[in-house]
PDB file of N, CA and C in Angstrom:
ATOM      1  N   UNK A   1     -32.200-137.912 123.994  1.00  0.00           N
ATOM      2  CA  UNK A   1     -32.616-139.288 123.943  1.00  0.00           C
ATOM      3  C   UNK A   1     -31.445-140.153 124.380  1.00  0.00           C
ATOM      4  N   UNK A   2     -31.928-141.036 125.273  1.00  0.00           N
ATOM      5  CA  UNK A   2     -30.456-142.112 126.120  1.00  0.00           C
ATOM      6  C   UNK A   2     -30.327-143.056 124.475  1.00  0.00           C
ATOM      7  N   UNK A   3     -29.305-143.877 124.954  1.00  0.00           N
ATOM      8  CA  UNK A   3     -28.585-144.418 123.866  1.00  0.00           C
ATOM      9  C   UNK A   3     -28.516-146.392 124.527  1.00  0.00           C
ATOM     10  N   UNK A   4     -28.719-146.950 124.640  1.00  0.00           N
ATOM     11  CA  UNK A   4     -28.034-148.380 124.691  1.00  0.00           C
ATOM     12  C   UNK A   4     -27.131-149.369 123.633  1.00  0.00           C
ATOM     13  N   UNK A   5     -26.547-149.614 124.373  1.00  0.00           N
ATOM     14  CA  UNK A   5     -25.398-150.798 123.610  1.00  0.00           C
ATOM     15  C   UNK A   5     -26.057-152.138 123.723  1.00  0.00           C
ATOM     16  N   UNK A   6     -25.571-152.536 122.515  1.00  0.00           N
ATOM     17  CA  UNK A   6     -26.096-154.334 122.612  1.00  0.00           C
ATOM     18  C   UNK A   6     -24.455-154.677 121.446  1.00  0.00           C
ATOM     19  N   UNK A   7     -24.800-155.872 121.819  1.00  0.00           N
ATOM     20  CA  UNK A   7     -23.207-156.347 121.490  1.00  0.00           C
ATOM     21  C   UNK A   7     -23.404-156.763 119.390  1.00  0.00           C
ATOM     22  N   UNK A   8     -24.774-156.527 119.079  1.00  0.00           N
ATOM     23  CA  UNK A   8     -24.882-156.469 117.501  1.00  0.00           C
ATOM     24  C   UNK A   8     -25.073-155.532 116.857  1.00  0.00           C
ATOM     25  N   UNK A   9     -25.769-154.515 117.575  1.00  0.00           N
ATOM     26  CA  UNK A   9     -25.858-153.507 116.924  1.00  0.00           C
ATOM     27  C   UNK A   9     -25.140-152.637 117.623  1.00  0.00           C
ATOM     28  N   UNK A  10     -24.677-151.375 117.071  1.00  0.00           N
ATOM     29  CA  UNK A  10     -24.308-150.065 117.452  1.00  0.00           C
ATOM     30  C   UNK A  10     -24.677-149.563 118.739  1.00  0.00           C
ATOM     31  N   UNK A  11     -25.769-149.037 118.641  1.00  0.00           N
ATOM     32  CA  UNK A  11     -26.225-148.160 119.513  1.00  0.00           C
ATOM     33  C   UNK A  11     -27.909-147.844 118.868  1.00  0.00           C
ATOM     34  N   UNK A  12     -28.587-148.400 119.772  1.00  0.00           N
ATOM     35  CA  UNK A  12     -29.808-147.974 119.863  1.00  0.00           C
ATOM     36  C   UNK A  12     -30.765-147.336 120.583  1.00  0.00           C
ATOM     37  N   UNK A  13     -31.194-145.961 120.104  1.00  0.00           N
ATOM     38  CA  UNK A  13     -31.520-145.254 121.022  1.00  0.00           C
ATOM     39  C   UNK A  13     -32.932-145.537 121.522  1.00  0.00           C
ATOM     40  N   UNK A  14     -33.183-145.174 123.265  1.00  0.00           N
ATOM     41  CA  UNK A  14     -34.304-146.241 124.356  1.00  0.00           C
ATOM     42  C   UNK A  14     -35.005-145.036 124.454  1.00  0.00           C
ATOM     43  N   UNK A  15     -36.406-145.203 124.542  1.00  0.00           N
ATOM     44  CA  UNK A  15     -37.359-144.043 124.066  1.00  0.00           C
ATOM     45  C   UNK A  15     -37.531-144.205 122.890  1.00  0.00           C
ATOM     46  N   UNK A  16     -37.646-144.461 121.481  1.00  0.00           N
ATOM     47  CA  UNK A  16     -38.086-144.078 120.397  1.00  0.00           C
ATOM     48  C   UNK A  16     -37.940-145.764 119.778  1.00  0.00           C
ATOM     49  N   UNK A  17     -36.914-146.124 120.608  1.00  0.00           N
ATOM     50  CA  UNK A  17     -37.220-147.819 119.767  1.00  0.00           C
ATOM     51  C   UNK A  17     -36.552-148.543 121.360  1.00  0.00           C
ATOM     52  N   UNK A  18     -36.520-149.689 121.052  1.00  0.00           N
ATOM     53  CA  UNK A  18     -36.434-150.647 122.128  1.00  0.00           C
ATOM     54  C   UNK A  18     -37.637-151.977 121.398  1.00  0.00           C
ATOM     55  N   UNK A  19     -37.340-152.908 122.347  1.00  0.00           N
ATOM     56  CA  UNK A  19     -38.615-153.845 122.484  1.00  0.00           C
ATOM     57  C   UNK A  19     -39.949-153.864 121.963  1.00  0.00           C
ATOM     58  N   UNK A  20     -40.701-153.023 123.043  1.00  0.00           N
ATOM     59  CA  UNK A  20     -41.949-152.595 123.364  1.00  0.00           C
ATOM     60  C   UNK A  20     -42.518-151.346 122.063  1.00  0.00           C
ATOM     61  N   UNK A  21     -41.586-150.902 121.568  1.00  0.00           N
ATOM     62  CA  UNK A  21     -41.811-149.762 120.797  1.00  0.00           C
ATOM     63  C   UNK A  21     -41.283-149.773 119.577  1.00  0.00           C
ATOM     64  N   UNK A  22     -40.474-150.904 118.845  1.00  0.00           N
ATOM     65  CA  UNK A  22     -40.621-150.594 117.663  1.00  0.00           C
ATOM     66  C   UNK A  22     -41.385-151.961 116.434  1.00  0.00           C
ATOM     67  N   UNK A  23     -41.540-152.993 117.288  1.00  0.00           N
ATOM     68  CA  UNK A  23     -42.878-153.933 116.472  1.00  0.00           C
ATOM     69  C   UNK A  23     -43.512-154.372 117.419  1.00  0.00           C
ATOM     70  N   UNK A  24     -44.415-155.110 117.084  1.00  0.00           N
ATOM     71  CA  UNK A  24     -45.276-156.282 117.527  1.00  0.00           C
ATOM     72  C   UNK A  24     -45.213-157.412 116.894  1.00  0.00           C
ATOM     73  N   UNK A  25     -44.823-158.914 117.599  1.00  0.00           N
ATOM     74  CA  UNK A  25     -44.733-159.492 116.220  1.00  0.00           C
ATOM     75  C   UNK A  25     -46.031-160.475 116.590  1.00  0.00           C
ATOM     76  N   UNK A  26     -46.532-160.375 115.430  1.00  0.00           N
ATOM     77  CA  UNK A  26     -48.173-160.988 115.648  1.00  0.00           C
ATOM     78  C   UNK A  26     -48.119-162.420 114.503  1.00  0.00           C
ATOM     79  N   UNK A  27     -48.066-163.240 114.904  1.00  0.00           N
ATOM     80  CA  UNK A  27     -47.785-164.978 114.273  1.00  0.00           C
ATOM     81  C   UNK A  27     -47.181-164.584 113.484  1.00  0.00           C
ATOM     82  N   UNK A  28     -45.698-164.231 113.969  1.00  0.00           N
ATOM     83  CA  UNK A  28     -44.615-164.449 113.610  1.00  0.00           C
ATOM     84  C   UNK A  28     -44.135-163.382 112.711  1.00  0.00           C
ATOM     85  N   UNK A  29     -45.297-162.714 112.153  1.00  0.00           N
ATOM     86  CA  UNK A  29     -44.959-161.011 111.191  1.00  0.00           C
ATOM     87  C   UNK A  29     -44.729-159.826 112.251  1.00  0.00           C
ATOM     88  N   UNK A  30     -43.348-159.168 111.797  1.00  0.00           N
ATOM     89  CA  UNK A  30     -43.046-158.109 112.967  1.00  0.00           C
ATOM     90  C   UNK A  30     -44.312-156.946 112.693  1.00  0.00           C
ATOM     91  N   UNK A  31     -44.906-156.395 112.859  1.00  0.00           N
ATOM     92  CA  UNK A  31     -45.535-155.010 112.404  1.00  0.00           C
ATOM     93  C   UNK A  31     -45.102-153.919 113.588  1.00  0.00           C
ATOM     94  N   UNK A  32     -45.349-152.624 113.038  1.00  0.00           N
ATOM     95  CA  UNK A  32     -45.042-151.191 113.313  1.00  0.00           C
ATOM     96  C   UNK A  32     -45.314-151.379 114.954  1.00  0.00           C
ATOM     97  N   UNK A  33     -45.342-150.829 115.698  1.00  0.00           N
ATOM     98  CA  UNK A  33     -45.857-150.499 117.008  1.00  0.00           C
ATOM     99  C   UNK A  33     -46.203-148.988 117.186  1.00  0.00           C
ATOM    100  N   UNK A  34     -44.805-147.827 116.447  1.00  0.00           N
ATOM    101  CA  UNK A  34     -45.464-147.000 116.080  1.00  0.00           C
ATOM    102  C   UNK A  34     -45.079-146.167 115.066  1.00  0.00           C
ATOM    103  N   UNK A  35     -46.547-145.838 114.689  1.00  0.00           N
ATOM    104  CA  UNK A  35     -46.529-145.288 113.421  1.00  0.00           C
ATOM    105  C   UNK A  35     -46.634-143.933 113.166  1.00  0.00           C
ATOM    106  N   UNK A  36     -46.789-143.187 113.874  1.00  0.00           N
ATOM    107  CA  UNK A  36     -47.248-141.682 114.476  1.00  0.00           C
ATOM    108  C   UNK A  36     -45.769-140.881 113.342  1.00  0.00           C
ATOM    109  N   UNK A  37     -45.009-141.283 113.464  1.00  0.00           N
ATOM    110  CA  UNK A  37     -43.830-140.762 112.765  1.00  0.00           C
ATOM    111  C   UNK A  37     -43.790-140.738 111.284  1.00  0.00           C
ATOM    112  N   UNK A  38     -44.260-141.855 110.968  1.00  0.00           N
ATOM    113  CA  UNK A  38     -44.497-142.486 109.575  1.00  0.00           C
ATOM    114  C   UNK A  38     -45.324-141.672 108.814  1.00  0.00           C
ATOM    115  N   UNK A  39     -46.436-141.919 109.514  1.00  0.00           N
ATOM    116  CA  UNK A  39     -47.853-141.087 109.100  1.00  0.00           C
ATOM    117  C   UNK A  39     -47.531-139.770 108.702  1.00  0.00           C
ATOM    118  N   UNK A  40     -46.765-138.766 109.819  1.00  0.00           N
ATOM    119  CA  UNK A  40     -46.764-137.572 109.322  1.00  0.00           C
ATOM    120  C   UNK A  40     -45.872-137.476 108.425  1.00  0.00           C
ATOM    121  N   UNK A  41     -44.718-138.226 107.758  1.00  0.00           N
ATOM    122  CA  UNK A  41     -43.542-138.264 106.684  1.00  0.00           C
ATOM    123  C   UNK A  41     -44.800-138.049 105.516  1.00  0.00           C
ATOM    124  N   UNK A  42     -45.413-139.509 105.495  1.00  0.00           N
ATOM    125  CA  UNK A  42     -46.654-139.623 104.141  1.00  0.00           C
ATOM    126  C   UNK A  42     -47.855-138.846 104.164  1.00  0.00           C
ATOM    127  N   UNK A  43     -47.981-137.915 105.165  1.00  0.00           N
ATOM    128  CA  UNK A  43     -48.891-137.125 104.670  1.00  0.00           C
ATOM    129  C   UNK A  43     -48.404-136.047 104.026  1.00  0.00           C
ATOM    130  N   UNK A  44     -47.191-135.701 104.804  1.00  0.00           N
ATOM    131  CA  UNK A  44     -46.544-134.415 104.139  1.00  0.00           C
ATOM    132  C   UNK A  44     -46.004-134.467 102.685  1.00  0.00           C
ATOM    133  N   UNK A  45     -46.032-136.387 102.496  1.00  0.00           N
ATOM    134  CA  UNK A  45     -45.117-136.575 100.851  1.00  0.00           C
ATOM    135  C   UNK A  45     -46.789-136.634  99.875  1.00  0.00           C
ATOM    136  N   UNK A  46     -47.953-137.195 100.553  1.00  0.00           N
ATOM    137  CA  UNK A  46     -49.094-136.901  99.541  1.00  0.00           C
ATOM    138  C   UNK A  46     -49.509-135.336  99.573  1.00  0.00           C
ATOM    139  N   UNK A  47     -49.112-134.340 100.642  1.00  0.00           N
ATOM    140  CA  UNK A  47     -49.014-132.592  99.981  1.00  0.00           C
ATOM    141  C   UNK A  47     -48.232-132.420  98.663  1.00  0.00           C
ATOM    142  N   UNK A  48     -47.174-132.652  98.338  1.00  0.00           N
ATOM    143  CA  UNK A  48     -46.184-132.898  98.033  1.00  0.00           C
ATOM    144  C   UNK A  48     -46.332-133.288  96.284  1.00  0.00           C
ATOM    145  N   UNK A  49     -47.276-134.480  96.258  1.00  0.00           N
ATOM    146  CA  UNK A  49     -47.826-135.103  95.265  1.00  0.00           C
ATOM    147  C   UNK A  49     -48.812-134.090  94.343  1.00  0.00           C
ATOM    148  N   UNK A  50     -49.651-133.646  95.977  1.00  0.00           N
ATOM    149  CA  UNK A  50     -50.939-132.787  95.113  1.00  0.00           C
ATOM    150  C   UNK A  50     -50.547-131.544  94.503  1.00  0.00           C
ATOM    151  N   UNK A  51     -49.369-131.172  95.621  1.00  0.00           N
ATOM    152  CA  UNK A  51     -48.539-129.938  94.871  1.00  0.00           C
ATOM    153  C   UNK A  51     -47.869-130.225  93.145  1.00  0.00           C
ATOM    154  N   UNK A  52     -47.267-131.042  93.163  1.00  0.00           N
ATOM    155  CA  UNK A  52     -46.723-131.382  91.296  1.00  0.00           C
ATOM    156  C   UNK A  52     -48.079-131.958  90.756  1.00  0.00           C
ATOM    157  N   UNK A  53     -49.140-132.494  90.920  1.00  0.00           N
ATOM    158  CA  UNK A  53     -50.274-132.481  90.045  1.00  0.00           C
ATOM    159  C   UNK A  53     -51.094-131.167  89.863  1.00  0.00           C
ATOM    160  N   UNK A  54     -50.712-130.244  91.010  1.00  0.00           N
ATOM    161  CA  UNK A  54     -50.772-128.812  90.767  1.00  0.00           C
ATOM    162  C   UNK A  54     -49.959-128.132  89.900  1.00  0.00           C
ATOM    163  N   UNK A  55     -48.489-128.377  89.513  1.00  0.00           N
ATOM    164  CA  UNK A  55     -47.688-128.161  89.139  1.00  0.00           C
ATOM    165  C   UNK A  55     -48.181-128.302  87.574  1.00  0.00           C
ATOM    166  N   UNK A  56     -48.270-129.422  87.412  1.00  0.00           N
ATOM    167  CA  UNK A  56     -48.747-130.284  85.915  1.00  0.00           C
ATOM    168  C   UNK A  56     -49.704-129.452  85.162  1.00  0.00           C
ATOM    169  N   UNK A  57     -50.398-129.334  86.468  1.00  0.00           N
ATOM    170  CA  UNK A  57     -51.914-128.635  85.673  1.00  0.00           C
ATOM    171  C   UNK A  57     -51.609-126.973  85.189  1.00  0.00           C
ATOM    172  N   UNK A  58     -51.167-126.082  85.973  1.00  0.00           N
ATOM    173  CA  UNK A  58     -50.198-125.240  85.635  1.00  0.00           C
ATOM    174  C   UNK A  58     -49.251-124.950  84.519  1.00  0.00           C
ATOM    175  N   UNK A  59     -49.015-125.806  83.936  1.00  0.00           N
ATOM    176  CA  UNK A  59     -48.158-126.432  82.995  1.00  0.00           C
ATOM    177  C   UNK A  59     -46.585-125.658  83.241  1.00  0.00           C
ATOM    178  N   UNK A  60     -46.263-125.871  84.772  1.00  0.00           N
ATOM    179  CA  UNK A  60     -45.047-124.998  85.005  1.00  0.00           C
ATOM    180  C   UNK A  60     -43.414-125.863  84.832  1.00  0.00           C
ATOM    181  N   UNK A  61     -42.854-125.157  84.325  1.00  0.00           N
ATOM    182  CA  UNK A  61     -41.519-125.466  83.807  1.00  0.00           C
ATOM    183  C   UNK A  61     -41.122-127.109  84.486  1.00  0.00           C
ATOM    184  N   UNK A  62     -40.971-127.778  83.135  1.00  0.00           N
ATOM    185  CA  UNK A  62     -40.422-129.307  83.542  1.00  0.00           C
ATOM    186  C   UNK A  62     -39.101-129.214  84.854  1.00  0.00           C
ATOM    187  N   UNK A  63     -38.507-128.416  84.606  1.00  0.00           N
ATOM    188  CA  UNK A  63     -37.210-128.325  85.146  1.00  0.00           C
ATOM    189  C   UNK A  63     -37.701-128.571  86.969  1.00  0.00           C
ATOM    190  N   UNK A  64     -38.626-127.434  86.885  1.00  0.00           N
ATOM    191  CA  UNK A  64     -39.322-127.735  88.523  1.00  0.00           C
ATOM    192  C   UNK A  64     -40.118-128.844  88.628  1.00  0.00           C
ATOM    193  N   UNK A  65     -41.031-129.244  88.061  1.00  0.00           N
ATOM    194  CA  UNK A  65     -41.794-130.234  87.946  1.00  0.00           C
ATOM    195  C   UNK A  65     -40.557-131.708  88.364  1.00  0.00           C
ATOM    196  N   UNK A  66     -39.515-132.233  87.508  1.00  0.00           N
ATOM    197  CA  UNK A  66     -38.810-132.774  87.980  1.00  0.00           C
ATOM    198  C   UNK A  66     -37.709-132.838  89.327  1.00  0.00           C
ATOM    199  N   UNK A  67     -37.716-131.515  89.380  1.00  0.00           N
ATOM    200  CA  UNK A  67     -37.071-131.212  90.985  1.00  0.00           C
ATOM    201  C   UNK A  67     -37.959-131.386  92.341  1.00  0.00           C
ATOM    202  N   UNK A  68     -39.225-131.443  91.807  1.00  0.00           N
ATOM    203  CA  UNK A  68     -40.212-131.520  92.747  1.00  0.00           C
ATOM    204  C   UNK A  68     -40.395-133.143  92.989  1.00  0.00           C
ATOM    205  N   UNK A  69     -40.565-133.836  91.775  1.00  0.00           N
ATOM    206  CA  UNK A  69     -40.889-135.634  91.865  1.00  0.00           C
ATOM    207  C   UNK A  69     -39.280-135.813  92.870  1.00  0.00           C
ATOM    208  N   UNK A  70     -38.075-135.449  92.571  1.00  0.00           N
ATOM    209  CA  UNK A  70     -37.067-135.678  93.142  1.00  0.00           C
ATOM    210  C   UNK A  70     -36.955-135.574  94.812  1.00  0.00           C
ATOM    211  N   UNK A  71     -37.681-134.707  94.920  1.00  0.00           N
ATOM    212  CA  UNK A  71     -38.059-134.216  96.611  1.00  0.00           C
ATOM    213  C   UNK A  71     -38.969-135.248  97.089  1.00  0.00           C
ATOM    214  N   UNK A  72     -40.363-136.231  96.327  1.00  0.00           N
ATOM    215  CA  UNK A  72     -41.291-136.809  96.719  1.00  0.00           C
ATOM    216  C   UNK A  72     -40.395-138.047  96.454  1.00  0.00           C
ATOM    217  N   UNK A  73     -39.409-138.549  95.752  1.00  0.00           N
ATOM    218  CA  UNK A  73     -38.897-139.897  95.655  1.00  0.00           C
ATOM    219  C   UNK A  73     -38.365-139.771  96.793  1.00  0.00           C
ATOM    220  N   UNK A  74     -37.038-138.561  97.281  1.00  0.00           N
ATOM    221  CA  UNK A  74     -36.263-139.003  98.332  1.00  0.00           C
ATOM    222  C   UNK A  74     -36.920-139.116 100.000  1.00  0.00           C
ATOM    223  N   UNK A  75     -38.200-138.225  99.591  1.00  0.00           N
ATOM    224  CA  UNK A  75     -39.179-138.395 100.892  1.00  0.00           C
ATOM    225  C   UNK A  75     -39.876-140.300 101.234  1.00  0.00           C
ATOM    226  N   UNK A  76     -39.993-140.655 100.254  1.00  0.00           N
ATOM    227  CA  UNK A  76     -40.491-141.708 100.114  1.00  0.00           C
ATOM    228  C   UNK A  76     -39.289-143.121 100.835  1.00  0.00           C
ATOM    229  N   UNK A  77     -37.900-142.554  99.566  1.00  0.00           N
ATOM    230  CA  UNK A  77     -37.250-143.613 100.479  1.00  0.00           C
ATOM    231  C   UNK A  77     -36.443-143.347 101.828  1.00  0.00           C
ATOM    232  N   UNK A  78     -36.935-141.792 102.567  1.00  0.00           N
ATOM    233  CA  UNK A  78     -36.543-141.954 103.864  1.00  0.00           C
ATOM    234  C   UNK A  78     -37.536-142.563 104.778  1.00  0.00           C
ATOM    235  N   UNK A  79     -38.936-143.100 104.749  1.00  0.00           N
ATOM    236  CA  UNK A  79     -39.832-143.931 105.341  1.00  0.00           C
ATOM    237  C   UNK A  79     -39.504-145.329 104.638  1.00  0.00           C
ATOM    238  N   UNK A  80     -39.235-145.692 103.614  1.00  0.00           N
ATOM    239  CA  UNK A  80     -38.356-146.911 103.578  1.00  0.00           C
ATOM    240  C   UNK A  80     -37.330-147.150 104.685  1.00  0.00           C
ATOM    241  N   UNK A  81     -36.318-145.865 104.519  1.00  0.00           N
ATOM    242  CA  UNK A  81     -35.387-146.194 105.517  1.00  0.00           C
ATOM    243  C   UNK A  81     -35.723-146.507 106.921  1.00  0.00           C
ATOM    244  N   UNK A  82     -36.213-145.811 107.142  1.00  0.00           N
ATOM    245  CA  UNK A  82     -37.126-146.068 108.502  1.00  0.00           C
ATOM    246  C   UNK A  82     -37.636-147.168 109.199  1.00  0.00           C
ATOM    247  N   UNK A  83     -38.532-147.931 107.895  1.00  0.00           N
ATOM    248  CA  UNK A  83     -38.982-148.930 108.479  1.00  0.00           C
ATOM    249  C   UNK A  83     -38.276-150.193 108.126  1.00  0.00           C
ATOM    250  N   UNK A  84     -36.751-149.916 107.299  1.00  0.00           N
ATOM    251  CA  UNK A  84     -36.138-150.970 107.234  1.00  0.00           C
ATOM    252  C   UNK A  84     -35.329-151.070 108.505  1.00  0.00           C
ATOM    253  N   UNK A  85     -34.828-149.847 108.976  1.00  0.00           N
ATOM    254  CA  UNK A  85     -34.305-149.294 110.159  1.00  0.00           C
ATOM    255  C   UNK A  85     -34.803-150.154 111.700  1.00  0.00           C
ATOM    256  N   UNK A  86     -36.053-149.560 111.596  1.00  0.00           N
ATOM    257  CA  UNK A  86     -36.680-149.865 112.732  1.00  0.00           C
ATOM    258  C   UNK A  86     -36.751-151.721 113.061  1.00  0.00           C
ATOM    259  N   UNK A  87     -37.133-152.457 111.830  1.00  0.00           N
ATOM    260  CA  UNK A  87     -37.387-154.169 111.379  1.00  0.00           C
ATOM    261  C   UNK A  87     -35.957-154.393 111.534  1.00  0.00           C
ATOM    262  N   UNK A  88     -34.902-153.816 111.766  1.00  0.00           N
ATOM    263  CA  UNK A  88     -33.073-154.559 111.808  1.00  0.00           C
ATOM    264  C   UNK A  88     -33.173-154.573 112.981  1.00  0.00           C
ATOM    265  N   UNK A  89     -33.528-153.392 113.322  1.00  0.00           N
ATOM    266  CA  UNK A  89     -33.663-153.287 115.124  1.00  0.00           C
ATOM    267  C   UNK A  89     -34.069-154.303 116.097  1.00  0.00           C
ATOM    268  N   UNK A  90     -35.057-154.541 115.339  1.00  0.00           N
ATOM    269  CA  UNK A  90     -36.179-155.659 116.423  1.00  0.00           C
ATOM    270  C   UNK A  90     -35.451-157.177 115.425  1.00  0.00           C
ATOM    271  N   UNK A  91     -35.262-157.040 114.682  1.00  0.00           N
ATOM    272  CA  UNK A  91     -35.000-158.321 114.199  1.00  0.00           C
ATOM    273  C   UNK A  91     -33.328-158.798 114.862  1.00  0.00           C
ATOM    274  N   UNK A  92     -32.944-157.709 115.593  1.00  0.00           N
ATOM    275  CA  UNK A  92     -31.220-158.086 116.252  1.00  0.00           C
ATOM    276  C   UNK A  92     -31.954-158.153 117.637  1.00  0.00           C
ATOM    277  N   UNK A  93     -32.601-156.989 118.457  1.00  0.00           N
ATOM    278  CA  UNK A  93     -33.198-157.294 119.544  1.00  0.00           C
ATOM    279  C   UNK A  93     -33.856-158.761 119.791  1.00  0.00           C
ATOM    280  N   UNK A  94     -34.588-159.129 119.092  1.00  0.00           N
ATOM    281  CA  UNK A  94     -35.286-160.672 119.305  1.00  0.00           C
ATOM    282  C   UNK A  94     -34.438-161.687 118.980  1.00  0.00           C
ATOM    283  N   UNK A  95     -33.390-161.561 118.194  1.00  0.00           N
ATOM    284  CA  UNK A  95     -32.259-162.359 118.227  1.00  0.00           C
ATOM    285  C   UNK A  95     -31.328-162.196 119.184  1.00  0.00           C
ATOM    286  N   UNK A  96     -31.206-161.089 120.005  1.00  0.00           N
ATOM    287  CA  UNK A  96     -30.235-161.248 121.191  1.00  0.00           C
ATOM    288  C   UNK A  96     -31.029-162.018 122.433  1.00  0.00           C
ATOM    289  N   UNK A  97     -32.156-162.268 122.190  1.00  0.00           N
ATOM    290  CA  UNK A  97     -33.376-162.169 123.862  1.00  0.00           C
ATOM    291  C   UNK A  97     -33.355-163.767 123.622  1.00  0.00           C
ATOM    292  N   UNK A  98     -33.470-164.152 121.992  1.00  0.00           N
ATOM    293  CA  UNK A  98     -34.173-165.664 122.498  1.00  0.00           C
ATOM    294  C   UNK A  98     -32.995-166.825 121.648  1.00  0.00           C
ATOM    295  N   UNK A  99     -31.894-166.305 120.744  1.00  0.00           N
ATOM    296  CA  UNK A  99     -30.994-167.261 120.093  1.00  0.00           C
ATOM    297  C   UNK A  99     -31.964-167.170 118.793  1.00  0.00           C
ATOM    298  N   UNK A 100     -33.019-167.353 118.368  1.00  0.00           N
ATOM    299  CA  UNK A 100     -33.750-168.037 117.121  1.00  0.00           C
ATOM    300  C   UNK A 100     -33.260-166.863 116.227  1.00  0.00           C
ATOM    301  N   UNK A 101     -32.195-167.863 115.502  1.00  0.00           N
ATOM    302  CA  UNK A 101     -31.301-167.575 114.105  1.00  0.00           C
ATOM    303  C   UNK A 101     -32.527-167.271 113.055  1.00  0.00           C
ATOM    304  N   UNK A 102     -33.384-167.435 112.861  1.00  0.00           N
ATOM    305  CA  UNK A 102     -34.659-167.541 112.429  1.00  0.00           C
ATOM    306  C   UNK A 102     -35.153-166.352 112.019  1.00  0.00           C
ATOM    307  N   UNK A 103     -34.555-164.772 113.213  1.00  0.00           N
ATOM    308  CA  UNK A 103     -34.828-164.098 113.200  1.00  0.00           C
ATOM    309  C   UNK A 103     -34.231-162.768 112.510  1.00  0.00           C
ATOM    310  N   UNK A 104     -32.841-163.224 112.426  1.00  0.00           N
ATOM    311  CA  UNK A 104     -31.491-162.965 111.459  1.00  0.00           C
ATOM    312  C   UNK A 104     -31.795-163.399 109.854  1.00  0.00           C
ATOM    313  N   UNK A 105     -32.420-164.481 109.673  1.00  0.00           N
ATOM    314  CA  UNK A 105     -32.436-164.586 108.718  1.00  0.00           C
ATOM    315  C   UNK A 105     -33.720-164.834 107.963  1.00  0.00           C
ATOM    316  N   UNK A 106     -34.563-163.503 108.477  1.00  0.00           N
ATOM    317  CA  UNK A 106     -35.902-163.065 107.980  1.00  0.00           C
ATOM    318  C   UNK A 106     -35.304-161.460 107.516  1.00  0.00           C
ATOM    319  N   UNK A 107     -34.373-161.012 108.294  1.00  0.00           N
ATOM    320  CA  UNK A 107     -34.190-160.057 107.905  1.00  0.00           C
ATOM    321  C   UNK A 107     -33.133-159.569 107.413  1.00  0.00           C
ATOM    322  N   UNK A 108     -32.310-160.869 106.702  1.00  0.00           N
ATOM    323  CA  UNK A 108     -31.117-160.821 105.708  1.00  0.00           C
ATOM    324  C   UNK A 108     -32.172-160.813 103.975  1.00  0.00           C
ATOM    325  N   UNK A 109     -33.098-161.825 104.287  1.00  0.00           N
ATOM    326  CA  UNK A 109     -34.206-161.928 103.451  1.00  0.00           C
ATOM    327  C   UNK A 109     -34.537-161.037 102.603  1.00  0.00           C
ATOM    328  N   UNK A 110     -35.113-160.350 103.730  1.00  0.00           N
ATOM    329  CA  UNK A 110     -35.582-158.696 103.525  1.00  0.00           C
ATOM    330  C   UNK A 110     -35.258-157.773 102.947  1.00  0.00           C
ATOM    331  N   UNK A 111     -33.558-157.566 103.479  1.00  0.00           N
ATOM    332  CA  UNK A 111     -32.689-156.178 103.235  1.00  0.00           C
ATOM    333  C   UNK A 111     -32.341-156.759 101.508  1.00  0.00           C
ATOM    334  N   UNK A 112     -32.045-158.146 100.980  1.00  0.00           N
ATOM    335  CA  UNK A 112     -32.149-158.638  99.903  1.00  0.00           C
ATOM    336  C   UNK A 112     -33.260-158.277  99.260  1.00  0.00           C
ATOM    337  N   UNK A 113     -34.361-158.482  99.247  1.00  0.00           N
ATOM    338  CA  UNK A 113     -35.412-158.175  98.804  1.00  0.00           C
ATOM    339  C   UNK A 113     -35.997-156.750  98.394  1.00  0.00           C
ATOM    340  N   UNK A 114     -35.250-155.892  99.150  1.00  0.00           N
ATOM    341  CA  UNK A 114     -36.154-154.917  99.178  1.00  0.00           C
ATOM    342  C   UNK A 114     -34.438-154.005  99.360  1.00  0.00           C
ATOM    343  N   UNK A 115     -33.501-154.328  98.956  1.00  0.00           N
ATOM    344  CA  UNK A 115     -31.996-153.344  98.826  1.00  0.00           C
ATOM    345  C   UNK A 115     -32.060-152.685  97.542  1.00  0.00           C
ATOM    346  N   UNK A 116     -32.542-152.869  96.063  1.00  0.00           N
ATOM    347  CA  UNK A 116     -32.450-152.278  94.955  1.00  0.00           C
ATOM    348  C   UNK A 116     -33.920-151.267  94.849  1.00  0.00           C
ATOM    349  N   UNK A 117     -34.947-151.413  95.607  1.00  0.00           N
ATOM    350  CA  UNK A 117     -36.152-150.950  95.173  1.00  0.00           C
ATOM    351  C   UNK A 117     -36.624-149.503  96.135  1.00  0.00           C
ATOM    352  N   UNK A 118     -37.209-148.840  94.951  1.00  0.00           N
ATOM    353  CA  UNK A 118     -37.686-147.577  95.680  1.00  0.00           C
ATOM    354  C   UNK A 118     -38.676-147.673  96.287  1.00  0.00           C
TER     355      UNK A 118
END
């Protein structure tokens, strides 16, 4: 996967995000563009789920039972990461294209909002 430089962020890699590919912003809310990635994280974390309510029912050793919720929390907040990931992206991209500070600080907002929570 190629890589581009922009003078705010790091390095963002072209093919998997850019512009065109990682929101849409529809009156003024960024949303997903794509989700294909996402989807398969949360389907594999609701297997995951049905497996420890399998677990439960089983009545198999807490010790696993809790090692298992531990696997479905950290699955959970790597699609957090993701889509906080992806929303910095487009929220520095649309701030390099048009100046509107506006756009910086929807998503200082955000990373506030949503920095302590699982």
């Amino acid at each position: 996967m190629g890589k581009a430089f922009t003078r705010w962020s790091r390095w963002i890699p072209t093919g998997g995000y850019g512009r065109n590919n990682l929101h849409v912003f529809q009156g003024g809310v960024a949303r997903l563009a794509r989700t294909e990635p996402l989807i398969t994280r949360l389907r594999r974390i609701e297997g995951q789920v049905r497996g420890l309510q399998k677990m439960i029912e089983e009545k198999r050793a807490c010790e696993d039972i809790l090692t298992q919720i531990n696997a479905v929390v950290s699955a959970i907040l790597k699609v957090k990461e993701l889509i906080l990931k992806d929303y910095t992206q487009k929220c520095v991209l649309e701030y390099e294209e048009t100046g509107d500070k506006s756009k910086l600080d929807s998503l200082i907002s955000m990373l506030i909002k949503h920095s302590g929570e699982v």
